[in-house]
N, C-alpha and C. Protein backbone atom coordinates (compact mmCIF):
# COMPACT_ATOMS: atom_id res chain seq x y z
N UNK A 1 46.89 1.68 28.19
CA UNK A 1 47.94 0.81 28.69
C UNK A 1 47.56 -0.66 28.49
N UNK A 2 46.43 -0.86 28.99
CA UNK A 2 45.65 -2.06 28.53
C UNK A 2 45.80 -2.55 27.28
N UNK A 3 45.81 -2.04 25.94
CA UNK A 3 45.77 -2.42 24.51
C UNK A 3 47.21 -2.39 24.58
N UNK A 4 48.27 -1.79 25.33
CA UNK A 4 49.56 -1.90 24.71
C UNK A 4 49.91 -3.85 25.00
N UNK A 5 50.13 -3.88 26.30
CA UNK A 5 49.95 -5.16 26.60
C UNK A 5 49.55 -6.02 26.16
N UNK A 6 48.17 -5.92 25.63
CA UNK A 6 47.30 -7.02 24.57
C UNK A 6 48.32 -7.46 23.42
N UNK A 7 49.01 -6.49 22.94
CA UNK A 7 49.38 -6.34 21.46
C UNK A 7 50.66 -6.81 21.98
N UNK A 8 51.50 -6.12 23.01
CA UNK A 8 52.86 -6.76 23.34
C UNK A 8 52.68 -8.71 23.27
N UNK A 9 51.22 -9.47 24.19
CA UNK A 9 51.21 -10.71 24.46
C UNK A 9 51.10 -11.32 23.39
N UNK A 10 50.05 -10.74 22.37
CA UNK A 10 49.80 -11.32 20.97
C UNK A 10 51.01 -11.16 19.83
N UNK A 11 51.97 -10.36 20.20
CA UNK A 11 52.81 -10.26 19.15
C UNK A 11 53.63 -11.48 19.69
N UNK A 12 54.06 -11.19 20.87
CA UNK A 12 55.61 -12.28 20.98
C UNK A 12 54.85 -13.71 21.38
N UNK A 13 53.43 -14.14 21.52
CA UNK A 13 52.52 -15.38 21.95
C UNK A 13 52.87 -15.74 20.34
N UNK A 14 52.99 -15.06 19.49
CA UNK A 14 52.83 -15.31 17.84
C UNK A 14 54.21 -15.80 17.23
N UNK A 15 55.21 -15.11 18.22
CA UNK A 15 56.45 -15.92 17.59
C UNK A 15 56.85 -17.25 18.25
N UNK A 16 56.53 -17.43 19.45
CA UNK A 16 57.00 -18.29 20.18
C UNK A 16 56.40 -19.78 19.68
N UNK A 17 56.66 -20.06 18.56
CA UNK A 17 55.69 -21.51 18.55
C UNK A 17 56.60 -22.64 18.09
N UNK A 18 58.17 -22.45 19.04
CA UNK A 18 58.62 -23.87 19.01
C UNK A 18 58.77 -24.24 20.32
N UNK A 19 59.25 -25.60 20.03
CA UNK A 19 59.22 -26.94 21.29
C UNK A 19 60.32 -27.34 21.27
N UNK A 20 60.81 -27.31 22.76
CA UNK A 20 62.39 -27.78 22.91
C UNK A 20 62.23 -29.55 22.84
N UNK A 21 62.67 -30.47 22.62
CA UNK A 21 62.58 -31.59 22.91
C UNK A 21 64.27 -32.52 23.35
N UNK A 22 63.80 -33.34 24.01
CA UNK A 22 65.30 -33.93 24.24
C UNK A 22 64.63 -35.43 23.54
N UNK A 23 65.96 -35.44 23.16
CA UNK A 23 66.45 -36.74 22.22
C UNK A 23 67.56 -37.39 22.53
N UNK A 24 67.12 -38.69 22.78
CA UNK A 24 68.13 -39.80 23.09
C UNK A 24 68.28 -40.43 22.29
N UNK A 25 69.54 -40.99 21.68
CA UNK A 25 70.21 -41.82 20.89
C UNK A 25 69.60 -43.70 21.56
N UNK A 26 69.05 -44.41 20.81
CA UNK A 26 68.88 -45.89 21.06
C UNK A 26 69.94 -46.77 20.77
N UNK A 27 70.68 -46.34 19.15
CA UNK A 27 71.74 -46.89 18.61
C UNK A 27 72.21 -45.83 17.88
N UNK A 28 73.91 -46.03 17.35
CA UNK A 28 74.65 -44.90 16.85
C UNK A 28 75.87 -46.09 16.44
N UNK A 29 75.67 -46.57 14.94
CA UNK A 29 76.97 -47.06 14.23
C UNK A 29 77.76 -45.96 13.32
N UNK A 30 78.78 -46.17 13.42
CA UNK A 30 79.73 -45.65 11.72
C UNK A 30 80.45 -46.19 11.29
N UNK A 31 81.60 -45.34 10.80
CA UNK A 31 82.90 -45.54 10.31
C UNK A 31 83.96 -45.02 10.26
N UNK A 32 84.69 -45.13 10.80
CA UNK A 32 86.21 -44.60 11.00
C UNK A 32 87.09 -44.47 9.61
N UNK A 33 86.69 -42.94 9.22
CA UNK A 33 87.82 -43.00 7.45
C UNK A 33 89.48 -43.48 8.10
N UNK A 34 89.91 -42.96 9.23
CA UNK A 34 91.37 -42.71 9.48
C UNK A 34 91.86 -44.45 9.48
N UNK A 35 90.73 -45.45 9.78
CA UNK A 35 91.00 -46.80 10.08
C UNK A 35 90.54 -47.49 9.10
N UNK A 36 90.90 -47.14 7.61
CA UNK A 36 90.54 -47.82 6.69
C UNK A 36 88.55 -48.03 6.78
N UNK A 37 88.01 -47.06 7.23
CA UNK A 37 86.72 -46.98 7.63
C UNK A 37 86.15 -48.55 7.81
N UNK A 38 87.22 -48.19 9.12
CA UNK A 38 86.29 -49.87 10.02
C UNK A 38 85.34 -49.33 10.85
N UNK A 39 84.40 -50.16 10.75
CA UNK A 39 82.79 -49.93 11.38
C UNK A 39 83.16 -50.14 13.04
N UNK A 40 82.43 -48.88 13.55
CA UNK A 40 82.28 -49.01 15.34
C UNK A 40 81.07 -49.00 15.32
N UNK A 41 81.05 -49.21 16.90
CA UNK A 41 79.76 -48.53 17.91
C UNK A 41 80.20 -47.40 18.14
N UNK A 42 78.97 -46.38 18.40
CA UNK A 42 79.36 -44.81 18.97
C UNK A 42 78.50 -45.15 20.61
N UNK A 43 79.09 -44.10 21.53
CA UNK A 43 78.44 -43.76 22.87
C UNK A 43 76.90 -43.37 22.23
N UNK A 44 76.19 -43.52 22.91
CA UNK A 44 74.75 -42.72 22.82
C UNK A 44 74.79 -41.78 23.40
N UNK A 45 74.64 -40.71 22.22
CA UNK A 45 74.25 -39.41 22.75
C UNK A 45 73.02 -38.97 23.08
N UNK A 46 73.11 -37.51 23.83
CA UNK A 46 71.38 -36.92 24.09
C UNK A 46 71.88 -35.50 23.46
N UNK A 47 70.57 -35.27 23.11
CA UNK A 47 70.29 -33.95 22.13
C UNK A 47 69.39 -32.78 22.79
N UNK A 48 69.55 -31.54 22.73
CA UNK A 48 68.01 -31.18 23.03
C UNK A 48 68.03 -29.86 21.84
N UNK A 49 66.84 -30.17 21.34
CA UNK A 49 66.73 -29.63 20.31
C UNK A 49 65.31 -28.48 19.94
N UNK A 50 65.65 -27.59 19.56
CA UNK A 50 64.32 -26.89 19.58
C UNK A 50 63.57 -26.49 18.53
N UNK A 51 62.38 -26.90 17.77
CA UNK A 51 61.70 -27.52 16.83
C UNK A 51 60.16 -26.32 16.50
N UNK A 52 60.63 -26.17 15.48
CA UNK A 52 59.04 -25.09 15.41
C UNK A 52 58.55 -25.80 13.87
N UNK A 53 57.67 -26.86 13.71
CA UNK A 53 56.64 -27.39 12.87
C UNK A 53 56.09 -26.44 11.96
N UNK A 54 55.54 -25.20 12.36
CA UNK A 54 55.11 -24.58 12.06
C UNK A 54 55.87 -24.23 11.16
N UNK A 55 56.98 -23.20 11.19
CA UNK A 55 57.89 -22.16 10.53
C UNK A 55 58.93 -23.03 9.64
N UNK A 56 58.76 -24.66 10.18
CA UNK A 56 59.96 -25.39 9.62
C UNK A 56 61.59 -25.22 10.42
N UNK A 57 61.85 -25.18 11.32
CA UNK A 57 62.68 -24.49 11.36
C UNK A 57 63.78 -25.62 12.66
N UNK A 58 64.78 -25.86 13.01
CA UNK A 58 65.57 -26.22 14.04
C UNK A 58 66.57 -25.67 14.17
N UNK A 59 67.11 -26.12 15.67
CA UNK A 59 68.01 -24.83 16.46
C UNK A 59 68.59 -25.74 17.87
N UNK A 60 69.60 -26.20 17.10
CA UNK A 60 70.61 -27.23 18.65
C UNK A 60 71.38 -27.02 17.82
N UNK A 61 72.61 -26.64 19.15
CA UNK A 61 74.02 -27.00 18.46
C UNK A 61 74.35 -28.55 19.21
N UNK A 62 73.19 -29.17 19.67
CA UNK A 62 73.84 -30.40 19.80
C UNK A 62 74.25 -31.03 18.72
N UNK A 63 73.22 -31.10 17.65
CA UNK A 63 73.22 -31.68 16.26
C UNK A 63 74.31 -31.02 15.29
N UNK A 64 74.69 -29.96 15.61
CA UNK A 64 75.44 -29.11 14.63
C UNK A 64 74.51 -28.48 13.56
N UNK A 65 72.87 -27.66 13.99
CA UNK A 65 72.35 -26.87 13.38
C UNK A 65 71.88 -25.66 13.92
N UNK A 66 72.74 -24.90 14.58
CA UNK A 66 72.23 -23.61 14.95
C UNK A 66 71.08 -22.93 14.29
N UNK A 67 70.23 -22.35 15.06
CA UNK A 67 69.40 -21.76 14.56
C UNK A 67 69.69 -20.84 12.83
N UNK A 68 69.01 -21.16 11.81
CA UNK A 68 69.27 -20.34 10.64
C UNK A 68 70.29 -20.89 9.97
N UNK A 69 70.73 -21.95 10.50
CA UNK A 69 71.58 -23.20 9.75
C UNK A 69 71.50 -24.23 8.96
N UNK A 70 70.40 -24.54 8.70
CA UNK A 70 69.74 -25.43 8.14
C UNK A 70 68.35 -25.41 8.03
N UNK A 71 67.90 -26.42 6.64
CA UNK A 71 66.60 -26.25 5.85
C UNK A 71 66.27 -27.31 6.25
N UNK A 72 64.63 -27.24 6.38
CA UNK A 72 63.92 -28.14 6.99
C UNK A 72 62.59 -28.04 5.86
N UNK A 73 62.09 -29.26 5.74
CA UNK A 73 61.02 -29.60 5.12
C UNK A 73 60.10 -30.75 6.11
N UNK A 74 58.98 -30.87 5.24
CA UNK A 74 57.76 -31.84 6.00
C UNK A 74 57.81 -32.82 4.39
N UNK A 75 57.79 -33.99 4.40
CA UNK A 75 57.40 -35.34 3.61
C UNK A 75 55.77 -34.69 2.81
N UNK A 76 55.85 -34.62 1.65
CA UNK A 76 54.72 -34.53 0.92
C UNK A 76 53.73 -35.14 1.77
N UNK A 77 53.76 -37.28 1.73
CA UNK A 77 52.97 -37.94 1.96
C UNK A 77 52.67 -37.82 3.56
N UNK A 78 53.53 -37.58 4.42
CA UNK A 78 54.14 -37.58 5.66
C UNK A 78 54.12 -36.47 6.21
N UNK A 79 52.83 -36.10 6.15
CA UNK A 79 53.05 -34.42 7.17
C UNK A 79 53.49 -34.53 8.17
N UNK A 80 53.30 -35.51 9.02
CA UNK A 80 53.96 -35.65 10.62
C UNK A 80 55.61 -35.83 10.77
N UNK A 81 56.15 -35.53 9.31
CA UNK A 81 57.70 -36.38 9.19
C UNK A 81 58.34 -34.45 8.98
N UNK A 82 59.09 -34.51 9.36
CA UNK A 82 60.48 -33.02 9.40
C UNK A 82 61.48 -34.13 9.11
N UNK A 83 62.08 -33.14 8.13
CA UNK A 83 63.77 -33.92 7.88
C UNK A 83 64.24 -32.35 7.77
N UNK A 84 65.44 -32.39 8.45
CA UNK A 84 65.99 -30.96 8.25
C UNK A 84 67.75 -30.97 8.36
N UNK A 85 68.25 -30.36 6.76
CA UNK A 85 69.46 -31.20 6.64
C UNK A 85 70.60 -29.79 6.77
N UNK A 86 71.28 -30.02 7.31
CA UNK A 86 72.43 -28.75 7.68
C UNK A 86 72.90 -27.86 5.89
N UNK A 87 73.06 -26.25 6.26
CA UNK A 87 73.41 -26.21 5.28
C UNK A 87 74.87 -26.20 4.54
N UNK A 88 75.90 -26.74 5.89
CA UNK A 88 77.13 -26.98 5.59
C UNK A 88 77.12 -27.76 4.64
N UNK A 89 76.12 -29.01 5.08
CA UNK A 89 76.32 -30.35 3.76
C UNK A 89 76.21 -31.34 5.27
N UNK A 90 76.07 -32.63 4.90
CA UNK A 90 76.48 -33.64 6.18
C UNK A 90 76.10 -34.15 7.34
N UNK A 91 74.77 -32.94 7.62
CA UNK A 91 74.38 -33.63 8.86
C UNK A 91 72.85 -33.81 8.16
N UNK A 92 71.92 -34.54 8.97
CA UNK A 92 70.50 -34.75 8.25
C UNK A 92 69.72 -34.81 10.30
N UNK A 93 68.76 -34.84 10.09
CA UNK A 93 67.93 -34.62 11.39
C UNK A 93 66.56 -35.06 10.88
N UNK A 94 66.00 -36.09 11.22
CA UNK A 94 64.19 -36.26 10.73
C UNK A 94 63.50 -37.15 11.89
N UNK A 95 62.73 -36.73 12.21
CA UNK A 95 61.78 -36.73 13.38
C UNK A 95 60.19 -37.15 12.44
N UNK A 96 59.73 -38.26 13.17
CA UNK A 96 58.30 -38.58 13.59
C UNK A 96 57.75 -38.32 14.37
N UNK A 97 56.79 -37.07 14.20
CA UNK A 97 55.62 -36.50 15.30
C UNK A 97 54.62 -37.70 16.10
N UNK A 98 54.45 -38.33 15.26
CA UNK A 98 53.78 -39.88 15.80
C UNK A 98 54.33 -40.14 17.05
N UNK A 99 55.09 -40.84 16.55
CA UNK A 99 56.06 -42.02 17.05
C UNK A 99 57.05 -41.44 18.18
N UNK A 100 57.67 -39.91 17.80
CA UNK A 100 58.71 -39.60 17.91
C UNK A 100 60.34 -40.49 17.99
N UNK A 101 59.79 -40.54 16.82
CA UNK A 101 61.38 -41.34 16.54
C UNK A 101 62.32 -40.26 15.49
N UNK A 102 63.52 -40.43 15.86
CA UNK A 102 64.39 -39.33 15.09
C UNK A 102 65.42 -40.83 14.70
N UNK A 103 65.82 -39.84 13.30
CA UNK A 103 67.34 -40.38 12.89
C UNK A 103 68.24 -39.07 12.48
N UNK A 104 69.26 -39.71 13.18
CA UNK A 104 70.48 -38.25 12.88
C UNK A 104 71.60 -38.76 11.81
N UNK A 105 72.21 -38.02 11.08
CA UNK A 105 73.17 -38.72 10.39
C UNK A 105 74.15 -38.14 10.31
N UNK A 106 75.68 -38.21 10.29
CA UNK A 106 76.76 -37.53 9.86
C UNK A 106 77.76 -37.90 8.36
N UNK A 107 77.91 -37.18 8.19
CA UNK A 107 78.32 -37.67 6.68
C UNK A 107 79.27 -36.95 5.70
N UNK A 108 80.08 -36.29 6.71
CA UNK A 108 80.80 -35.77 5.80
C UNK A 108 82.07 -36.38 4.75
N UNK A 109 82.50 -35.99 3.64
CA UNK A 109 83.16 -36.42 3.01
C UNK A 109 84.53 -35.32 2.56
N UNK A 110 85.13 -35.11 3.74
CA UNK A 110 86.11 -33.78 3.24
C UNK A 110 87.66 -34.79 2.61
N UNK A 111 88.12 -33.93 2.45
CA UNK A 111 89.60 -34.35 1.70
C UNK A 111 90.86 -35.15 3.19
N UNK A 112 90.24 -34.19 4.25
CA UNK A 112 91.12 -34.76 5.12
C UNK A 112 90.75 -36.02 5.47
N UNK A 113 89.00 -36.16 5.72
CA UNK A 113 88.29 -37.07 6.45
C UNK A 113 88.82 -37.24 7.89
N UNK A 114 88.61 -36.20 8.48
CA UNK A 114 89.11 -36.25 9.75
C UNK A 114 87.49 -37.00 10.87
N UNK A 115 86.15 -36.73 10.33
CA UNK A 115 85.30 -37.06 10.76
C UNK A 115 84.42 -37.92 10.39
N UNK A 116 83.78 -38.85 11.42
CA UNK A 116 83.80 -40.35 10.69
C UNK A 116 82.00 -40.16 10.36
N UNK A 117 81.89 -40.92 9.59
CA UNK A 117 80.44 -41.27 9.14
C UNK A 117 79.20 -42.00 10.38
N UNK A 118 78.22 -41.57 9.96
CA UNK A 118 77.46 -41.81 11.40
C UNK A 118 76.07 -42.01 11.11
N UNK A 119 75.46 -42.89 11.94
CA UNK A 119 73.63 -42.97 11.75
C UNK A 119 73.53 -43.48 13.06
N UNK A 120 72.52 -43.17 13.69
CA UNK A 120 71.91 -42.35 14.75
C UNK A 120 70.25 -42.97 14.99
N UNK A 121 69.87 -43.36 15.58
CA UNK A 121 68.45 -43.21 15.82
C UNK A 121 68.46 -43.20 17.50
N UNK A 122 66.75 -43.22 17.74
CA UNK A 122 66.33 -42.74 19.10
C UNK A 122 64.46 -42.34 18.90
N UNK A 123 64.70 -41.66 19.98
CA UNK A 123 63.26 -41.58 20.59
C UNK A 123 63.52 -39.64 21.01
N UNK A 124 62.49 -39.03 20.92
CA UNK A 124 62.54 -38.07 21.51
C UNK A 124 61.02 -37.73 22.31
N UNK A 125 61.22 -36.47 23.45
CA UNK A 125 60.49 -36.41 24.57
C UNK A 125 60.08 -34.75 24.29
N UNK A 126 59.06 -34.14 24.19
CA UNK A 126 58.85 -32.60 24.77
C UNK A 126 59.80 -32.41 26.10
N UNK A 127 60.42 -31.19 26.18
CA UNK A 127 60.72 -31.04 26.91
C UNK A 127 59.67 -30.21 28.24
């Protein structure tokens, strides 16, 4: 019974290796396509987002990347850097392990343009 347990803690201790973090928006400009894309301010948003370094991987639908939604990479030069960009198209997510500084971006370009263009930065926290 003893070894089952061992093996139960070590198996799921082995998947578990992401970090929820919350992320606050510092600044958030765009552009409004419907208004001849006149430039606003956006509200600052908060994010919480859950981040596995390891596997590459993110999982918030704050951002609009559900888990298995998007590809994530690490910066050749920049191991401490994740950029991880939706695979709809349009959204981008990149985080400094340092610093923890994130920039978010929105960007879509559809035919209707019902949704406006966006850049994003902030600070993020372990949760």
């Amino acid at each position: 019974m003893r070894i089952l347990i061992t093996i139960f803690i070590l198996f799921f201790s082995s998947i578990i290796y992401a970090d929820v973090y919350y992320c606050v928006e510092e600044e958030s400009i765009g552009f409004i396509p419907q208004e001849n894309f006149r430039q606003a301010n956006y509200t600052k948003e908060k994010y919480t987002i859950e981040i596995d370094f390891e596997k590459l991987t993110i999982d918030s639908m704050d951002v609009g990347m559900p888990k298995g939604s998007a590809s994530c990479r690490k910066y050749h030069f920049y191991e401490n850097v994740m950029q991880c960009s939706s695979f709809l198209g349009g959204r981008d997510f990149t985080l400094n392990l340092n610093t923890m500084i994130f920039s978010y971006t929105t960007t879509y370009l559809t035919n209707e343009m019902e949704d406006s263009l966006n850049l994003s930065w902030g600070k993020c926290q372990k949760f």
